[in-house]
N, C-alpha and C. Protein backbone atom coordinates (compact mmCIF):
# COMPACT_ATOMS: atom_id res chain seq x y z
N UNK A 1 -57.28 -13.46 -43.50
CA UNK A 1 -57.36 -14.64 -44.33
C UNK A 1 -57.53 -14.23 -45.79
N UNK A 2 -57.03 -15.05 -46.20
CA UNK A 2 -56.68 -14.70 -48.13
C UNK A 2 -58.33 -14.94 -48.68
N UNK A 3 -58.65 -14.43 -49.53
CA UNK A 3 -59.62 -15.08 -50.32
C UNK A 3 -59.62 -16.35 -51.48
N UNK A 4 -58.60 -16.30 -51.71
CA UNK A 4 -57.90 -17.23 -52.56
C UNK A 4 -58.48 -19.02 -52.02
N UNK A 5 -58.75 -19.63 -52.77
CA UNK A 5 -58.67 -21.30 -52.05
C UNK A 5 -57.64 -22.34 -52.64
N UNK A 6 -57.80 -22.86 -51.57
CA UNK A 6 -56.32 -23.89 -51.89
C UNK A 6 -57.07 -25.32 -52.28
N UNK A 7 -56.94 -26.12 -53.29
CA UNK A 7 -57.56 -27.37 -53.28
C UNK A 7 -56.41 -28.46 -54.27
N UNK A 8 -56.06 -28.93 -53.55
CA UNK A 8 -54.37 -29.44 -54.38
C UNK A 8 -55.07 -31.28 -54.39
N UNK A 9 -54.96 -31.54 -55.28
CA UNK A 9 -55.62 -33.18 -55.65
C UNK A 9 -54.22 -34.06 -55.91
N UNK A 10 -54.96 -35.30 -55.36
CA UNK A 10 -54.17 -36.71 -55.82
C UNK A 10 -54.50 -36.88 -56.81
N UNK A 11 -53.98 -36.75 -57.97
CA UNK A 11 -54.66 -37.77 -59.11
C UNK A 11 -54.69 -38.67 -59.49
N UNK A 12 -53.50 -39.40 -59.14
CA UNK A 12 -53.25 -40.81 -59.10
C UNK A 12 -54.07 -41.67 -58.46
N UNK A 13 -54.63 -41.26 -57.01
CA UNK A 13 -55.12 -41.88 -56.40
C UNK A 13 -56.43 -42.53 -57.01
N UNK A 14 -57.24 -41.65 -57.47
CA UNK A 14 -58.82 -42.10 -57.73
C UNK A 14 -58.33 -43.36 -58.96
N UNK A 15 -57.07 -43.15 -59.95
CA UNK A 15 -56.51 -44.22 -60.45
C UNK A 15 -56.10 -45.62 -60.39
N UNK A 16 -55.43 -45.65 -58.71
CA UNK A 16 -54.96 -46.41 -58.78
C UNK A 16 -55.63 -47.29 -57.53
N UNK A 17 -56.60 -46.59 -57.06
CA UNK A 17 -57.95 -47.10 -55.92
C UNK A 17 -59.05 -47.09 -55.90
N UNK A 18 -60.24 -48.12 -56.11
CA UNK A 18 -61.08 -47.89 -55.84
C UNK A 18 -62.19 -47.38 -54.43
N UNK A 19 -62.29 -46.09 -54.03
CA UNK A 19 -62.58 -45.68 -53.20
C UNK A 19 -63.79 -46.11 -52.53
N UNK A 20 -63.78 -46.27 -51.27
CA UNK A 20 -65.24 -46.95 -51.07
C UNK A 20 -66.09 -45.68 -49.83
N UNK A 21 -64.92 -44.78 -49.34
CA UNK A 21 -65.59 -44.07 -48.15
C UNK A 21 -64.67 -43.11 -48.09
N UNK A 22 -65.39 -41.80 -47.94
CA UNK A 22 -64.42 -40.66 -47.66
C UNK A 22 -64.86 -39.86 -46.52
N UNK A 23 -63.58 -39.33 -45.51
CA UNK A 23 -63.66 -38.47 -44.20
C UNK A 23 -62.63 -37.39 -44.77
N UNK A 24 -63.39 -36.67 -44.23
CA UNK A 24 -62.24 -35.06 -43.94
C UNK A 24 -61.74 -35.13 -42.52
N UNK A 25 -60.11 -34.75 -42.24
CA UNK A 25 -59.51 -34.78 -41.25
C UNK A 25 -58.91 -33.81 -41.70
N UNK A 26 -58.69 -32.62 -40.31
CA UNK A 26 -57.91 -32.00 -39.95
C UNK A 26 -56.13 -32.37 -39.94
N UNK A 27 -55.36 -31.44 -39.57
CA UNK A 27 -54.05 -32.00 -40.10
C UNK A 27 -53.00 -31.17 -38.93
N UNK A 28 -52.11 -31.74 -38.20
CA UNK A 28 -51.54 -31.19 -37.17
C UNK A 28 -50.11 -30.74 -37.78
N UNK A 29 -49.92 -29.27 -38.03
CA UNK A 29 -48.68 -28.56 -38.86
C UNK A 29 -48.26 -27.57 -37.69
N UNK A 30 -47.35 -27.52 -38.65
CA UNK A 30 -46.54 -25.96 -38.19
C UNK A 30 -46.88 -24.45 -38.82
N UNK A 31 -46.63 -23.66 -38.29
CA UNK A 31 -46.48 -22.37 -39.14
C UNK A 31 -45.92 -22.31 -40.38
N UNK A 32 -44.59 -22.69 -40.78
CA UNK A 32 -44.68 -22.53 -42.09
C UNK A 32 -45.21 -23.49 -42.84
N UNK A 33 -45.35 -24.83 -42.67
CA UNK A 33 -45.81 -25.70 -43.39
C UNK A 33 -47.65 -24.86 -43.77
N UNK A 34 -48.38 -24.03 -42.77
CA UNK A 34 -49.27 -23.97 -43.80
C UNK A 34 -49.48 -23.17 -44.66
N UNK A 35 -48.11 -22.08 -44.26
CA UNK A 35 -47.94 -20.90 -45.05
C UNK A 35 -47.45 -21.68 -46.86
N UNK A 36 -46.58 -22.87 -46.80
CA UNK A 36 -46.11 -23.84 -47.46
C UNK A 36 -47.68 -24.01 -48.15
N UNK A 37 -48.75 -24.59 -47.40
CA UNK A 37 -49.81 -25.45 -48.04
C UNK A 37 -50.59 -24.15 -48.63
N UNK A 38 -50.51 -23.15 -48.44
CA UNK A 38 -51.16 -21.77 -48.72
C UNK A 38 -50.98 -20.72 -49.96
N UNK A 39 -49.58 -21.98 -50.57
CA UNK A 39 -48.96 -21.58 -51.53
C UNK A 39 -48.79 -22.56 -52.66
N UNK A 40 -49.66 -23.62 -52.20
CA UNK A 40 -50.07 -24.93 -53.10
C UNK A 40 -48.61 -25.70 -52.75
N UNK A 41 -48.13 -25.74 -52.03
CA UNK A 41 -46.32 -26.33 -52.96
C UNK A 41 -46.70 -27.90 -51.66
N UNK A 42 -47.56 -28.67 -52.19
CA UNK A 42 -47.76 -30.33 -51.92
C UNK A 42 -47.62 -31.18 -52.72
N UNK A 43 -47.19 -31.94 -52.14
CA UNK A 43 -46.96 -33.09 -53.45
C UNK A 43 -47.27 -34.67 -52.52
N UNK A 44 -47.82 -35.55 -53.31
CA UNK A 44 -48.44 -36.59 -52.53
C UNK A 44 -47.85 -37.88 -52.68
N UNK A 45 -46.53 -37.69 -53.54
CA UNK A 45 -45.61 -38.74 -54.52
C UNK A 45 -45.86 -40.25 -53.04
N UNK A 46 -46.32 -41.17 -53.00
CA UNK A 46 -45.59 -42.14 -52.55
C UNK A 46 -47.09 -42.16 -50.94
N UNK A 47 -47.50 -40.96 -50.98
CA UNK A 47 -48.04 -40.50 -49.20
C UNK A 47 -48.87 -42.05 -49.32
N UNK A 48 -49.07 -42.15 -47.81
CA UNK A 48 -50.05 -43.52 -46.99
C UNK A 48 -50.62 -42.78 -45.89
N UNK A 49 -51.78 -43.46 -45.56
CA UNK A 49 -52.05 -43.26 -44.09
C UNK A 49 -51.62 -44.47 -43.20
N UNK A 50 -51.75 -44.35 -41.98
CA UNK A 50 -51.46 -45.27 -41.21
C UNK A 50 -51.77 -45.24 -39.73
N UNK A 51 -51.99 -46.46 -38.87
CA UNK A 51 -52.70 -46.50 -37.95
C UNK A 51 -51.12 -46.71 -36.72
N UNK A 52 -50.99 -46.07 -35.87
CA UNK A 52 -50.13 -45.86 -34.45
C UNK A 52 -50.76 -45.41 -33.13
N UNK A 53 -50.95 -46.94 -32.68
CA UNK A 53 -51.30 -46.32 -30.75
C UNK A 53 -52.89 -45.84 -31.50
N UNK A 54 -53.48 -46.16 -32.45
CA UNK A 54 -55.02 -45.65 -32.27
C UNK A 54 -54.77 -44.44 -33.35
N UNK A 55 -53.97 -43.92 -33.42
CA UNK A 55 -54.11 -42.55 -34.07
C UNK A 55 -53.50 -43.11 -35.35
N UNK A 56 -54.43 -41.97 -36.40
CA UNK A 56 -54.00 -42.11 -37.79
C UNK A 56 -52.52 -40.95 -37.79
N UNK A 57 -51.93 -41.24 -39.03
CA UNK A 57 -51.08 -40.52 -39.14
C UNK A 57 -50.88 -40.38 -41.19
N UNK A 58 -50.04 -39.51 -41.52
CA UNK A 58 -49.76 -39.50 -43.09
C UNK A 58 -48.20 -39.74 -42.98
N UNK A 59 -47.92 -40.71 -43.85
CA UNK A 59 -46.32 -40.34 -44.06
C UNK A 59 -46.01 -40.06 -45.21
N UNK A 60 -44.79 -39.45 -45.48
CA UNK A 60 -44.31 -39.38 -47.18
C UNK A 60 -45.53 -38.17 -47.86
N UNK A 61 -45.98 -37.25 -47.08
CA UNK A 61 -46.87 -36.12 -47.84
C UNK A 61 -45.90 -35.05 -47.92
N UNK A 62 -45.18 -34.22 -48.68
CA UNK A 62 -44.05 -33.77 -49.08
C UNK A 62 -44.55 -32.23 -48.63
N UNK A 63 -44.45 -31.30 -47.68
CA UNK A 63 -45.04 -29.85 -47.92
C UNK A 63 -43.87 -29.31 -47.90
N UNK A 64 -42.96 -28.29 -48.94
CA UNK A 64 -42.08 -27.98 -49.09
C UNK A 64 -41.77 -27.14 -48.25
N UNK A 65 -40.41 -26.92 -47.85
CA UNK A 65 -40.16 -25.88 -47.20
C UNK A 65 -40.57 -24.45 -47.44
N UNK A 66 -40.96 -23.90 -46.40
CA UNK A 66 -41.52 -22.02 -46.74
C UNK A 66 -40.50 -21.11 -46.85
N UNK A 67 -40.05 -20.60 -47.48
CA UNK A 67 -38.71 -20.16 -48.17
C UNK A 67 -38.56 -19.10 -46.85
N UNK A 68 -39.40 -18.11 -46.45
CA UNK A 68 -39.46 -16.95 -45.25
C UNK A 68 -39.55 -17.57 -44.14
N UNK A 69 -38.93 -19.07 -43.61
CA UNK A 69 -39.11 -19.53 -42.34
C UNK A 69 -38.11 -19.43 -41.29
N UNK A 70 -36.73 -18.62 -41.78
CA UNK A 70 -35.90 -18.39 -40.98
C UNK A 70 -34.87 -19.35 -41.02
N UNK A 71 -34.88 -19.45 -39.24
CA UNK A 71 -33.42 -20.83 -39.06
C UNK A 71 -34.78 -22.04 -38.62
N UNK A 72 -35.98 -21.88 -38.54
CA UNK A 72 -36.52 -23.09 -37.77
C UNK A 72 -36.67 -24.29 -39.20
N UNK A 73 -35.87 -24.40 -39.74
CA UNK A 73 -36.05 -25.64 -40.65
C UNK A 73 -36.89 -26.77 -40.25
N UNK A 74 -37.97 -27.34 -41.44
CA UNK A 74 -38.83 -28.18 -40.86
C UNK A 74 -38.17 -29.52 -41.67
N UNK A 75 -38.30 -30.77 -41.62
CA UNK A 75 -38.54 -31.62 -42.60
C UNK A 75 -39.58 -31.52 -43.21
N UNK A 76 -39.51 -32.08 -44.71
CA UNK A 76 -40.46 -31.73 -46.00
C UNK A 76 -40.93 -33.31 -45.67
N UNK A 77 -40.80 -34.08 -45.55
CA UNK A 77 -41.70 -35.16 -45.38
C UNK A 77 -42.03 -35.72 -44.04
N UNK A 78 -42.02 -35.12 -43.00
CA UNK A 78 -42.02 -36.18 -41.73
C UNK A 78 -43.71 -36.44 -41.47
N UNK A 79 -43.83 -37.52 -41.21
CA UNK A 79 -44.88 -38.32 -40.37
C UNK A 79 -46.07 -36.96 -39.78
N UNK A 80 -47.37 -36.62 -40.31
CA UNK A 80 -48.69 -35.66 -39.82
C UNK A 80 -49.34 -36.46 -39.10
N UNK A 81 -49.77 -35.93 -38.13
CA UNK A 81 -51.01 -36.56 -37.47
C UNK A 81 -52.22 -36.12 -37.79
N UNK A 82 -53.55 -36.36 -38.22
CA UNK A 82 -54.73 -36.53 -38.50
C UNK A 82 -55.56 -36.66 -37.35
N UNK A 83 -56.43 -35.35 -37.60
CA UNK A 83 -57.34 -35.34 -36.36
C UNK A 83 -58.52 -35.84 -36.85
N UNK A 84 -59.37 -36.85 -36.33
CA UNK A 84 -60.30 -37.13 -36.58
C UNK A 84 -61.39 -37.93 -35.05
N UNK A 85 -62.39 -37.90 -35.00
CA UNK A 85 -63.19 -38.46 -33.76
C UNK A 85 -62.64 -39.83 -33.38
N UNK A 86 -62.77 -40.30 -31.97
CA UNK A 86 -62.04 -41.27 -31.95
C UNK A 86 -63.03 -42.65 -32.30
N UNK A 87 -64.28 -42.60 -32.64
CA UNK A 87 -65.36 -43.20 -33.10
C UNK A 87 -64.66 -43.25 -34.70
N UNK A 88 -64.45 -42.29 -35.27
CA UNK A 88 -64.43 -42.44 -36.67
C UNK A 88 -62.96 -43.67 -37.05
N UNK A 89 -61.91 -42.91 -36.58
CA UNK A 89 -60.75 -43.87 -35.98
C UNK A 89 -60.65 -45.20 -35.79
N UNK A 90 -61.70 -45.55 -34.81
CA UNK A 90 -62.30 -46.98 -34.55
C UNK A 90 -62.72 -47.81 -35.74
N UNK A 91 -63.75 -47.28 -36.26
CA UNK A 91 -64.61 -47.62 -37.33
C UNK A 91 -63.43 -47.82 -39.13
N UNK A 92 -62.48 -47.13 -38.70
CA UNK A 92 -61.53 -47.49 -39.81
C UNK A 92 -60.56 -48.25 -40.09
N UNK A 93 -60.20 -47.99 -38.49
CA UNK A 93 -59.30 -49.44 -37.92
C UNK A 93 -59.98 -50.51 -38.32
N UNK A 94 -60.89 -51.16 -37.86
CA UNK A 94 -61.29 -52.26 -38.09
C UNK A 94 -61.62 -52.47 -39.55
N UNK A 95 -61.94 -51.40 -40.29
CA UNK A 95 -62.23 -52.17 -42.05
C UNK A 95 -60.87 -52.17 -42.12
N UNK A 96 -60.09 -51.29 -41.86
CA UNK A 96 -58.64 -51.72 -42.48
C UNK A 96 -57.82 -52.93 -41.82
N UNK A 97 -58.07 -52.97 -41.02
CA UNK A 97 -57.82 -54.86 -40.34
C UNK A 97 -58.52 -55.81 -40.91
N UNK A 98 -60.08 -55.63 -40.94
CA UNK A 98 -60.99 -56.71 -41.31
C UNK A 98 -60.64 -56.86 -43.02
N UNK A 99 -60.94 -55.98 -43.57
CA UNK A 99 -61.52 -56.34 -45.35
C UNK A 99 -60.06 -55.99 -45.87
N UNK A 100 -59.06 -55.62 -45.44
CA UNK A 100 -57.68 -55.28 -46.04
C UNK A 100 -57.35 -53.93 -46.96
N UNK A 101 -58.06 -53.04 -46.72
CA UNK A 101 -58.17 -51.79 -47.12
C UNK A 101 -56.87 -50.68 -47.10
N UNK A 102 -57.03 -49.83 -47.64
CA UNK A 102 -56.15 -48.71 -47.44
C UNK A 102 -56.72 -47.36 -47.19
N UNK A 103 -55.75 -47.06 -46.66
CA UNK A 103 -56.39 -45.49 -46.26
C UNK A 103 -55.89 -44.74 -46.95
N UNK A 104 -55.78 -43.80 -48.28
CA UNK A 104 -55.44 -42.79 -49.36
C UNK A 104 -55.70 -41.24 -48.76
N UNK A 105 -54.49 -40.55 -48.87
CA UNK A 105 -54.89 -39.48 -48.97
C UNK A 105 -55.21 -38.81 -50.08
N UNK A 106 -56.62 -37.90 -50.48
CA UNK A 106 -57.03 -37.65 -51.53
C UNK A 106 -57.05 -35.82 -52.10
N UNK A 107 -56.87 -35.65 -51.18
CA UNK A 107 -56.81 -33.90 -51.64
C UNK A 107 -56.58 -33.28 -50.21
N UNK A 108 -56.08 -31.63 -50.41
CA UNK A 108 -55.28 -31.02 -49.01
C UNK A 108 -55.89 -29.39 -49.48
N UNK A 109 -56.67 -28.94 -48.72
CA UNK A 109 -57.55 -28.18 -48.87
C UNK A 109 -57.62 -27.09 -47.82
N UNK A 110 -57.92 -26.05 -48.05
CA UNK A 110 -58.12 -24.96 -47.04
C UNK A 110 -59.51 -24.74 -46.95
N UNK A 111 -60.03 -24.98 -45.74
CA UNK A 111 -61.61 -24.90 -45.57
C UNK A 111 -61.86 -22.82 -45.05
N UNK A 112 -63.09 -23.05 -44.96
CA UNK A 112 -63.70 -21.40 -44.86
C UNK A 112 -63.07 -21.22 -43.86
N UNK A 113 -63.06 -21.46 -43.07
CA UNK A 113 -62.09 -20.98 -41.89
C UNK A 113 -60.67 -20.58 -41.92
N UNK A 114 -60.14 -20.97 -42.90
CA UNK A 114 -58.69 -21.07 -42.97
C UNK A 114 -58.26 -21.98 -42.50
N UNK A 115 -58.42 -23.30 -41.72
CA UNK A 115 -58.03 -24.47 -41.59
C UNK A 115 -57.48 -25.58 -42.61
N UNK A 116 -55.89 -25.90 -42.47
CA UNK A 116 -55.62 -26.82 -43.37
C UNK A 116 -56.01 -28.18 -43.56
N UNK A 117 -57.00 -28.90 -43.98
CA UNK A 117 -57.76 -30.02 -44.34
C UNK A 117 -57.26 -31.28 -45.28
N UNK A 118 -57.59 -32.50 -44.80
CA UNK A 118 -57.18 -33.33 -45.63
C UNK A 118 -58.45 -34.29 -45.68
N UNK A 119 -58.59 -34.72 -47.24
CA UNK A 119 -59.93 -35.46 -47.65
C UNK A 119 -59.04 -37.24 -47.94
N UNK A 120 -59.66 -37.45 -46.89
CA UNK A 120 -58.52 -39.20 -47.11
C UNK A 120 -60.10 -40.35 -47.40
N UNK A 121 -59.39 -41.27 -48.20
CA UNK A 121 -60.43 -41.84 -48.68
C UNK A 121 -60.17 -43.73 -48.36
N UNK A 122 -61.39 -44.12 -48.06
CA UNK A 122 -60.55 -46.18 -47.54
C UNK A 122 -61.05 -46.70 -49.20
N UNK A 123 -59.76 -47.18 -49.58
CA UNK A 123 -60.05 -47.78 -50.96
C UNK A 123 -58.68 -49.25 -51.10
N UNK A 124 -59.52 -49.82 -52.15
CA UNK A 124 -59.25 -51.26 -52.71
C UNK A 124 -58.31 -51.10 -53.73
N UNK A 125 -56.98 -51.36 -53.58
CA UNK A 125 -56.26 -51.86 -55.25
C UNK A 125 -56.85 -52.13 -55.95
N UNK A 126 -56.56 -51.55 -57.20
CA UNK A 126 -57.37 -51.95 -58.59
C UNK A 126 -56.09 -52.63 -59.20
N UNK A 127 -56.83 -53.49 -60.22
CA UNK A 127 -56.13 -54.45 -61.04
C UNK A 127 -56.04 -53.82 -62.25
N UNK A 128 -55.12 -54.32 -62.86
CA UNK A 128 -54.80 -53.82 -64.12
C UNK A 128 -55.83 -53.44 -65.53
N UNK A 129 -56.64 -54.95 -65.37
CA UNK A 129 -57.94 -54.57 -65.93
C UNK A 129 -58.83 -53.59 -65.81
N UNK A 130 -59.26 -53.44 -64.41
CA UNK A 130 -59.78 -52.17 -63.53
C UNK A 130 -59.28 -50.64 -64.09
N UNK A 131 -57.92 -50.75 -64.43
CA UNK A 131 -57.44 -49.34 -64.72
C UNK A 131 -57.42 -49.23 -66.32
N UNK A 132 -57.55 -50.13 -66.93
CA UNK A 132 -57.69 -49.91 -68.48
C UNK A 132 -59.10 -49.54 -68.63
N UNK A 133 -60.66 -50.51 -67.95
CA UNK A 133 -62.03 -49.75 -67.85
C UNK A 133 -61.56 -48.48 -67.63
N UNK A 134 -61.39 -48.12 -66.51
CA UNK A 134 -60.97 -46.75 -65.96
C UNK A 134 -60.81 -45.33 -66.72
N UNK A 135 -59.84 -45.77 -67.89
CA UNK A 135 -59.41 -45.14 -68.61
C UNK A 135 -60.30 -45.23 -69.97
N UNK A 136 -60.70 -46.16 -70.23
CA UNK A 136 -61.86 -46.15 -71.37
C UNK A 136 -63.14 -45.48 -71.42
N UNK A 137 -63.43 -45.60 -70.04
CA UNK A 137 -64.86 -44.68 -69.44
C UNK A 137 -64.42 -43.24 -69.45
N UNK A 138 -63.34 -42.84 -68.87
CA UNK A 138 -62.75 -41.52 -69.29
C UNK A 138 -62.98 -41.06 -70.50
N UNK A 139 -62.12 -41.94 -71.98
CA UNK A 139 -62.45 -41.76 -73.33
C UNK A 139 -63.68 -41.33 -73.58
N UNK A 140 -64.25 -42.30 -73.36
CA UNK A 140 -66.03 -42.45 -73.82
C UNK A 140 -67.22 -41.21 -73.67
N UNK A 141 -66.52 -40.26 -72.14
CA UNK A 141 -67.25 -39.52 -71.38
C UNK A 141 -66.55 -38.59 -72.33
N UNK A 142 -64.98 -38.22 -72.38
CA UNK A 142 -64.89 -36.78 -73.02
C UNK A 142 -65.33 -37.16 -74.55
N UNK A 143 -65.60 -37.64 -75.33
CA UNK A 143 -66.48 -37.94 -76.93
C UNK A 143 -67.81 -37.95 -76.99
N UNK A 144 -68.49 -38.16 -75.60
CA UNK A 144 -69.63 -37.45 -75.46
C UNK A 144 -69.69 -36.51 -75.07
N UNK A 145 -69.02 -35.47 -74.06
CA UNK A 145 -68.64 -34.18 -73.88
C UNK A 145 -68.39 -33.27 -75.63
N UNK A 146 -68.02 -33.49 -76.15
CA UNK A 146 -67.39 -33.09 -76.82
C UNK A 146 -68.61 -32.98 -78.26
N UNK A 147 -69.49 -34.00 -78.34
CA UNK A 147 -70.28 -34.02 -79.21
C UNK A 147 -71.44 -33.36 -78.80
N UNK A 148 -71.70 -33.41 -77.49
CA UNK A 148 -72.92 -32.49 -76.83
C UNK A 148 -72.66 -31.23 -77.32
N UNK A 149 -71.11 -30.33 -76.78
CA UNK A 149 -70.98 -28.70 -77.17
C UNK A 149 -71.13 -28.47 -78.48
């Protein structure tokens, strides 16, 4: 195992959602896809989670092809499954039925183990207003950053 860590962020996301709860889930790949995630090359353009038969899943999470993978060509975007307890599962289903929530994926991470990880978060559309605060509190924080050093 590399020493190196992998921690590849949504940035959009914390933007364009207000987050209310975050789980780490495991992530069901292939060989090159994590040799792919091991080499940062993710991209989150468009990704959702989503609920099938009980099980979560990601669609639209882009892990590029691993250039040394031979003839076994993978698709760069198909449908991940997400391992998570089937208690936790439960408990998400229903806010995302009940209160109208979304499930975000938020960052794709290599834990100590070498396991490829995904930090998905249940969050609320923000309104336009919401994202101009957003961005003002940003301002505000680096001009006090900046006057502290």
């Amino acid at each position: 195992m590399s020493n190196q860590s992998v921690f590849i962020k949504n940035k959009p996301a914390t933007f364009e959602f207000a987050i209310e709860d975050r789980l780490k889930a495991g992530m069901v790949l292939t060989g090159p896809e994590i040799k792919s995630i091991r080499n940062s090359r993710v991209s989150f353009n468009d990704s959702y989670c989503f609920f099938n038969n009980g099980e979560l899943w990601v669609k639209s999470l882009h892990i590029a092809e691993y250039v040394n993978a031979g003839y076994a060509a993978q698709d760069p975007v198909r449908d991940r499954k997400l391992l998570l307890t089937r208690r936790e599962l439960r408990k998400w289903e229903t806010k995302v039925k009940e209160k109208g929530l979304t499930i975000v994926p938020l960052n794709v991470f290599i834990d100590e183990n070498g396991l490829a990880k995904m930090e998905i978060g249940l969050g609320k559309g923000k309104k336009l207003h919401d994202k101009r605060e957003t961005t003002k509190n940003r301002e505000i924080d680096r001009e006090i950053n900046r006057y502290l050093k």
